[in-house]
Protein backbone atom coordinates (compact mmCIF):
# COMPACT_ATOMS: atom_id res chain seq x y z
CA UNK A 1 433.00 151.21 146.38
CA UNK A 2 432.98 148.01 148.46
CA UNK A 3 435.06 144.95 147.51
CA UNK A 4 433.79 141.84 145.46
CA UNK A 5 433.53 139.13 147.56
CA UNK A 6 436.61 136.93 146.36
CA UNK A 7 434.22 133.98 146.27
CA UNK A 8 430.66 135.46 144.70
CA UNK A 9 429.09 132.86 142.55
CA UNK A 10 425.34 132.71 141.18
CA UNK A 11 424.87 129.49 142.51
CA UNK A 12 424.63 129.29 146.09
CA UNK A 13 425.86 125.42 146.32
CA UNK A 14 427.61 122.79 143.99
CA UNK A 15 424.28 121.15 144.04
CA UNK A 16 421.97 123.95 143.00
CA UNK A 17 424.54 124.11 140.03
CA UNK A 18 424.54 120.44 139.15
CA UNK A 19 420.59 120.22 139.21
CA UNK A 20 419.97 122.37 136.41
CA UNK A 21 416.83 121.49 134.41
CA UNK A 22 417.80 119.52 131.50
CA UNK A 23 415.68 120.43 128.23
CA UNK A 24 412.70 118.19 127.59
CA UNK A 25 413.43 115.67 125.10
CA UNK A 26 411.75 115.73 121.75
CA UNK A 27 408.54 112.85 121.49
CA UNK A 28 409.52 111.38 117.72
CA UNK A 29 406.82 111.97 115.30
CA UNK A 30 407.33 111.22 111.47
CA UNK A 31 405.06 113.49 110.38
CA UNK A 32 406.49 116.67 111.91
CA UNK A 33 406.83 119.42 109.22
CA UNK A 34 409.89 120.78 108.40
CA UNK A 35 412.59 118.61 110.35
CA UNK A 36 412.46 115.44 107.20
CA UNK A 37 411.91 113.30 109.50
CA UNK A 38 414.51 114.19 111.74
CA UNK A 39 412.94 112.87 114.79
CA UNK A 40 410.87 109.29 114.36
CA UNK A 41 411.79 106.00 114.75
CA UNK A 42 412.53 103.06 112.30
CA UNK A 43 409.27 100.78 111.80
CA UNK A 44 410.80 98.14 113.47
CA UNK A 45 412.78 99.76 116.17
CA UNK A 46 412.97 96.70 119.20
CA UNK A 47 414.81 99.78 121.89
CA UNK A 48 411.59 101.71 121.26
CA UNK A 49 408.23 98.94 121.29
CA UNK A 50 406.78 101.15 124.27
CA UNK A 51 407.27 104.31 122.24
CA UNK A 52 405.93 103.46 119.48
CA UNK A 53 402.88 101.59 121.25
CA UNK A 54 402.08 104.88 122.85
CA UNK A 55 402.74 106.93 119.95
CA UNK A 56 402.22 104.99 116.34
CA UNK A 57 403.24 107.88 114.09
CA UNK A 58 406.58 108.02 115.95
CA UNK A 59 407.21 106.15 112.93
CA UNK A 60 406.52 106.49 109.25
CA UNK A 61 404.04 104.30 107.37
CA UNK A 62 401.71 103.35 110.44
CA UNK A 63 399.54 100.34 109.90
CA UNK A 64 396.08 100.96 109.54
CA UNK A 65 395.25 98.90 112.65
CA UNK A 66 397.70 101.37 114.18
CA UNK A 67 396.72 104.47 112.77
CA UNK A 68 393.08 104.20 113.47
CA UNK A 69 392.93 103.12 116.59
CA UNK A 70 392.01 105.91 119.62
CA UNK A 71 394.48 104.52 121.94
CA UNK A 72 396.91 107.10 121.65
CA UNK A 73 393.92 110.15 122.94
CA UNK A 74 395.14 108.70 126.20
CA UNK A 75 398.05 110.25 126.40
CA UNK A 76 398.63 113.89 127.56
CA UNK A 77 401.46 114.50 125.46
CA UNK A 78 398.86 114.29 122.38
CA UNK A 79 396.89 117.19 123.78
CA UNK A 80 399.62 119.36 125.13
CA UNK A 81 400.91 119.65 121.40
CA UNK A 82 397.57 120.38 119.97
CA UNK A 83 397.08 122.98 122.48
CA UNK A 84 400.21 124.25 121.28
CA UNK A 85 398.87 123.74 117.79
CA UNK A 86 395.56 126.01 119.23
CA UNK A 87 398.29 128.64 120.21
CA UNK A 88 400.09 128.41 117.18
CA UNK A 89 397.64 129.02 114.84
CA UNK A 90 395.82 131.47 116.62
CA UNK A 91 399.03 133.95 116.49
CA UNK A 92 399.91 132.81 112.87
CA UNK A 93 396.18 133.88 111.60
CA UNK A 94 395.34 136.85 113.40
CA UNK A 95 399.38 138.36 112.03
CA UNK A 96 398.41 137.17 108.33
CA UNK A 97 394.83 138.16 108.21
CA UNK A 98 395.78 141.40 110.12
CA UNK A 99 398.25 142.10 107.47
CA UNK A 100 396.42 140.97 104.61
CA UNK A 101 393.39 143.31 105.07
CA UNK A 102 395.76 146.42 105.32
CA UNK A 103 397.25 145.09 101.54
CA UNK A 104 394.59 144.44 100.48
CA UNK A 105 392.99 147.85 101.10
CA UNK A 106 396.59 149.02 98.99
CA UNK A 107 395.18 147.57 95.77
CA UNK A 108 393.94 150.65 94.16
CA UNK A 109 396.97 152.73 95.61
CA UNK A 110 399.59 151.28 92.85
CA UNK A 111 398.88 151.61 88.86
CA UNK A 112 399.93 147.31 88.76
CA UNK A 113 396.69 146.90 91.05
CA UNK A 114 397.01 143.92 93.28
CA UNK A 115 400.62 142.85 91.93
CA UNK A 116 402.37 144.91 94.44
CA UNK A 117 400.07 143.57 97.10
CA UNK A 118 400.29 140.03 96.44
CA UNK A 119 404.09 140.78 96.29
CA UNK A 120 404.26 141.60 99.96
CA UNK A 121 401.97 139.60 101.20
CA UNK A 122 404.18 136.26 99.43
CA UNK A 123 406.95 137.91 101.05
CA UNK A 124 405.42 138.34 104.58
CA UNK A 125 404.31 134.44 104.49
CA UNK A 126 408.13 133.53 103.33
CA UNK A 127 409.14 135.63 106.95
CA UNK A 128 406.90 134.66 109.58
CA UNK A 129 405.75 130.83 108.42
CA UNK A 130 409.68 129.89 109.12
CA UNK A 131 409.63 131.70 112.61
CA UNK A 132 406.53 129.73 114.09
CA UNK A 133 407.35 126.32 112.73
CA UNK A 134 410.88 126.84 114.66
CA UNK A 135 408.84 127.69 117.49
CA UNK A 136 406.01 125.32 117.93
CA UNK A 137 408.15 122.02 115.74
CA UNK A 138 409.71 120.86 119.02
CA UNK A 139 406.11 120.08 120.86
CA UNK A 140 403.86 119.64 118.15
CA UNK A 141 404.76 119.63 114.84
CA UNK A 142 404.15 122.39 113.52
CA UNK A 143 401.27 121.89 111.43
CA UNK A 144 399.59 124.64 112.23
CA UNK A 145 397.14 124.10 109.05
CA UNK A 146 394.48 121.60 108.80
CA UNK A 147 395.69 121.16 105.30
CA UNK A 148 398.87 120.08 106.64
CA UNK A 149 397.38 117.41 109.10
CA UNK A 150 395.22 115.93 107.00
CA UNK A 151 398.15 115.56 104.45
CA UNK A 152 400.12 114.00 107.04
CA UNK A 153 397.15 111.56 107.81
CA UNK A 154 396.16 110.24 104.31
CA UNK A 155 399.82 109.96 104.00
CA UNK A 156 400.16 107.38 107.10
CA UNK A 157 402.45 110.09 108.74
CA UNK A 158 399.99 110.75 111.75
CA UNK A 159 397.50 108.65 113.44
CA UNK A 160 393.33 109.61 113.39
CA UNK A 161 393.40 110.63 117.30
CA UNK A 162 396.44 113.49 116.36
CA UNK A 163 394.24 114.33 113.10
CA UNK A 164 391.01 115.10 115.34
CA UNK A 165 392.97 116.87 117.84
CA UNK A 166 395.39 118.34 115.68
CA UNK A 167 392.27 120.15 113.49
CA UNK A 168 389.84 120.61 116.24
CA UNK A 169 392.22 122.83 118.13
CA UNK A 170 393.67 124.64 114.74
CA UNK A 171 390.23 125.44 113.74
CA UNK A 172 389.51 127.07 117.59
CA UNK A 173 392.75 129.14 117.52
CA UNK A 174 391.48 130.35 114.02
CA UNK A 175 388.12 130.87 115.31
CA UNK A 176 389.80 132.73 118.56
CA UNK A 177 392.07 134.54 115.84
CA UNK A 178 389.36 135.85 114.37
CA UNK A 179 387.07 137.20 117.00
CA UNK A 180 390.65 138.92 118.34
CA UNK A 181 390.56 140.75 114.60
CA UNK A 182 386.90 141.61 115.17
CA UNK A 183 388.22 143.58 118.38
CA UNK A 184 391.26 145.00 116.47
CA UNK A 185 389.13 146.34 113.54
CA UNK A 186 386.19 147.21 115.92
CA UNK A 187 383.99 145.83 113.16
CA UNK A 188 383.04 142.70 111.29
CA UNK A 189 382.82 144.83 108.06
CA UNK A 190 386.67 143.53 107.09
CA UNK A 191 387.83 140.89 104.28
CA UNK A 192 390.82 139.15 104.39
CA UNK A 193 392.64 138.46 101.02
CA UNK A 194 392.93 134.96 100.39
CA UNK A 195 389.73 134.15 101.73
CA UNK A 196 387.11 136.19 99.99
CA UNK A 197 386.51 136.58 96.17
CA UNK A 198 383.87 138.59 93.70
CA UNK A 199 381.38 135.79 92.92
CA UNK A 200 379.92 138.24 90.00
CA UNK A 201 383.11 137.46 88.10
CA UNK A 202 384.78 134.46 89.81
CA UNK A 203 382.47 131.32 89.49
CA UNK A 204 382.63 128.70 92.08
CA UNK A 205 383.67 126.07 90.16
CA UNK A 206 386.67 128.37 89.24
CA UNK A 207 387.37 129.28 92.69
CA UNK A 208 387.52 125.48 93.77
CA UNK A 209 389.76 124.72 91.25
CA UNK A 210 392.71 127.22 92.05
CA UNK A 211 392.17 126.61 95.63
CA UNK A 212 392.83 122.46 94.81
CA UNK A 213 395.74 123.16 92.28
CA UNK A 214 397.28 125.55 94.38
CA UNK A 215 396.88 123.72 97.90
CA UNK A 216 397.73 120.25 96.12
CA UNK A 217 401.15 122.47 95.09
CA UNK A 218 401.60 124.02 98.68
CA UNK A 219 401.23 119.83 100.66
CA UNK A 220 403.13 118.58 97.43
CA UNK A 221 406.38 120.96 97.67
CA UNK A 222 405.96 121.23 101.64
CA UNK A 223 406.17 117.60 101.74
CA UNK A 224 409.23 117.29 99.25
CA UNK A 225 411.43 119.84 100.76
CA UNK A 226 410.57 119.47 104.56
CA UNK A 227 409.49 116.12 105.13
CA UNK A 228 411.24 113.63 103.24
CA UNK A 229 413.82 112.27 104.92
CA UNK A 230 416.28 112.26 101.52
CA UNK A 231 416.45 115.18 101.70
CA UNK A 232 418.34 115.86 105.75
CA UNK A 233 421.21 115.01 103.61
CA UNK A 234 420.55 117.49 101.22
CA UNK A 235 420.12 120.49 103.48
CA UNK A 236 419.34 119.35 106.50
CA UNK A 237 416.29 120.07 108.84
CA UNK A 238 417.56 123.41 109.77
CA UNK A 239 416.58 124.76 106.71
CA UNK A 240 413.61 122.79 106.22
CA UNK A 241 411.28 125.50 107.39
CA UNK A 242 412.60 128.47 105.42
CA UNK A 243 411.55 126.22 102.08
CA UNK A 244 408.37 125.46 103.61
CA UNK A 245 407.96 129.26 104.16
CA UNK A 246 409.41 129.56 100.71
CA UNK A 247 406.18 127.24 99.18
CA UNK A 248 403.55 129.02 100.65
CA UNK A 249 405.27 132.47 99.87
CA UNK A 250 404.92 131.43 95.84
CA UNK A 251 401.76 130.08 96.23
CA UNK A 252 400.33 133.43 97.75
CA UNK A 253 402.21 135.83 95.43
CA UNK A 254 401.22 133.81 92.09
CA UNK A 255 397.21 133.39 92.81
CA UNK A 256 396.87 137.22 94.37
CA UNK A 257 397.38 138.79 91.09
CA UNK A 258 396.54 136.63 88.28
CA UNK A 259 392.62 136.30 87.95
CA UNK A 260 390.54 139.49 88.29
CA UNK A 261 388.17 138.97 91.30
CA UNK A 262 390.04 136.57 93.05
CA UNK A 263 391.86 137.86 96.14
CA UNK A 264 394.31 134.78 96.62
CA UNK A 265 394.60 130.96 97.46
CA UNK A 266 393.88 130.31 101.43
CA UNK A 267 395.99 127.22 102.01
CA UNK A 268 394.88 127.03 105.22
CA UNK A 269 391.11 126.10 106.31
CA UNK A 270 391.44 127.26 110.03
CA UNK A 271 392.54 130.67 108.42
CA UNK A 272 390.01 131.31 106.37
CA UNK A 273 387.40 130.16 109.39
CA UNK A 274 388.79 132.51 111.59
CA UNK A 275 388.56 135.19 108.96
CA UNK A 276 384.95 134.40 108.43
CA UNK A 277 384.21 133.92 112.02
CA UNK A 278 385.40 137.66 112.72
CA UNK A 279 383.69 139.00 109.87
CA UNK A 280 380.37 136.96 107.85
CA UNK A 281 380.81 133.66 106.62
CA UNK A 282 380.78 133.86 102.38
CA UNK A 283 378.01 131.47 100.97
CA UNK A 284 381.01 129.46 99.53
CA UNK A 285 383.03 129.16 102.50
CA UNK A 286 383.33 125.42 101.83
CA UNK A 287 385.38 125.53 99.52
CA UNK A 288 388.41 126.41 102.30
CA UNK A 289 387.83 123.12 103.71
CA UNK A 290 387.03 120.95 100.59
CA UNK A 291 389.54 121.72 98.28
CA UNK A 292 392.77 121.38 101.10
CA UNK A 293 390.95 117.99 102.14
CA UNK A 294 390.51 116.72 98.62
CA UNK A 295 393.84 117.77 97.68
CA UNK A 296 395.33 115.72 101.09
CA UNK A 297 393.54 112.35 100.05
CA UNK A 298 395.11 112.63 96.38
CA UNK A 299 398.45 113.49 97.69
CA UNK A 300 397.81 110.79 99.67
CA UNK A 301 397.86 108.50 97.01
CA UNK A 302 401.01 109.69 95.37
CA UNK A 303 402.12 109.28 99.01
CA UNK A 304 400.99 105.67 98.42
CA UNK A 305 402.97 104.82 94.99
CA UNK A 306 405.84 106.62 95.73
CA UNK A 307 407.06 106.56 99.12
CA UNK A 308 410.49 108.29 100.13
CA UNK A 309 410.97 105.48 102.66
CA UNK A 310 410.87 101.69 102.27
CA UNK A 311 408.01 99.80 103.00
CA UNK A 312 409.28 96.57 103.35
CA UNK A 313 408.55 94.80 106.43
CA UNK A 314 411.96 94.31 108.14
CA UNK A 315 412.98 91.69 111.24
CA UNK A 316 413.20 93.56 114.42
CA UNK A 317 416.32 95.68 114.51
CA UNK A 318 417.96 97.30 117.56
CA UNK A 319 418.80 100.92 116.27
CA UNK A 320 416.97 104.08 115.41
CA UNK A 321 417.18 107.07 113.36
């Protein structure tokens, strides 16, 4: 066998070596889920005016001025993350729904019904949620819920232009999602758990109202545990997804089981859109979008009255978070 060459190195120069790509730094955004607040920018940052001219939600508590305005649908950034967002949520609904129509075609196999279902199906949430908010959180977010965005809006976390994007692009990766289940299941004669339930023994008025509580629950405890910014003392951002994941495991095991007829909580809009997209859209199919969104504005207002931040107007300060 020949020799190593006494000098072999993968680089071929000290300058290949020394122009290494650096990563790509993070674009501060207040209302990114799971990092509490990590990475945004005191209101009144002075190192940071451009930033935060560009980008309004860089910051917590935007001004209404601010958080209206359409400026910020200039800027490519904004777009790359909601195609990320698109992406995201495509992956995230086709895994869920695909799982969710094998449980819940497992209902009748165990003598406890859909216990054992909604069991898995909690638990299957708790393990993949986490592993996509790791991976999209650096670019977008990680929203990947309209629920989620339109929380962050109401709550001054995100401006209107991210909103539009944000939930325009979720809903097309759910809608993509669910044409790509259509294909899988070589039919549209599939329903996905969570967003389908017996109207001969669930009212709608019933429906609605577990789908508010339960989303209200889901945007309340999401918030608490992986966007307040008390709490990166607490536990830190690291393990800010994992709770997240956590929430909307609990929220999917304790509404799957409970009420004969009902199938489970959606929690997300774009999920249940997709769903119906691949399949036939249910004559109540509203309620996936109007229950999340009237939960958002009423979190909103608890947002409102009690802030985890102060929202006292400060003199411009030099430092950031």
């Amino acid at each position: 066998m020949a020799p190593l060459l006494p000098h072999a190195n993968f680089w071929t120069s000290r300058h290949d070596a020394e122009a290494l790509p650096s990563p790509t730094n993070v674009i501060p955004f207040a209302g990114r889920i799971g990092a509490n607040q990590e990475f945004s920018l005191e209101k009144n940052n002075c190192t940071q005016i451009e930033l935060l001219q560009k980008f309004p939600d860089a910051a917590p508590w935007i001004p209404l001025r601010d958080s209206l305005s359409l400026r910020p649908l200039l800027e490519a950034v904004l777009w790359k993350a909601a195609v990320v967002e698109a992406i995201g949520t495509c992956l995230l609904v086709y895994l869920t729904c695909f799982v969710a129509v094998g449980l819940g075609q497992m209902v009748n196999v165990f003598a406890s019904g859909a216990l054992v279902p909604s069991l898995l199906g909690g638990l299957t949430a708790i393990l993949i949620l986490p592993l996509f908010i790791f991976a999209t959180g650096p670019v977008s977010g990680a929203h990947l819920n309209p629920a989620i965005t339109f929380a962050t809006f109401f709550a001054r976390l995100a401006t209107l232009p991210r909103c539009i994007l944000y939930v325009g692009f979720q809903t097309f990766g759910g809608a993509m999602a669910g044409l790509l289940l259509r294909a899988s299941f070589d039919t549209r004669s599939f329903s996905v758990p969570g967003c389908y339930f017996d109207s001969t023994i669930v009212s709608t008025g019933s429906a609605f109202a577990i789908e508010f509580i339960t989303d209200f629950a889901l945007i309340f405890l999401s918030f608490g545990v992986g966007l307040d910014p008390r709490q990166r003392s607490v536990f830190g951002p690291a393990l800010g997804p994992i709770f997240v994941g956590l929430v909307l495991g609990m929220c999917t095991f304790v509404t799957g089981f409970s009420r004969v007829g009902y199938t489970g909580f959606s929690g997300n809009p774009a999920r249940c859109f997709g769903a119906m997209v691949g399949s036939h859209f249910a004559p109540y199919h509203w309620i996936y979008w109007v229950a999340p969104l009237s939960a958002s504005a009423i979190h909103g207002m608890v947002y409102y009255l009690v802030p985890p931040y102060s929202r006292t107007r400060a003199s411009c300060v030099s430092g950031g978070t």
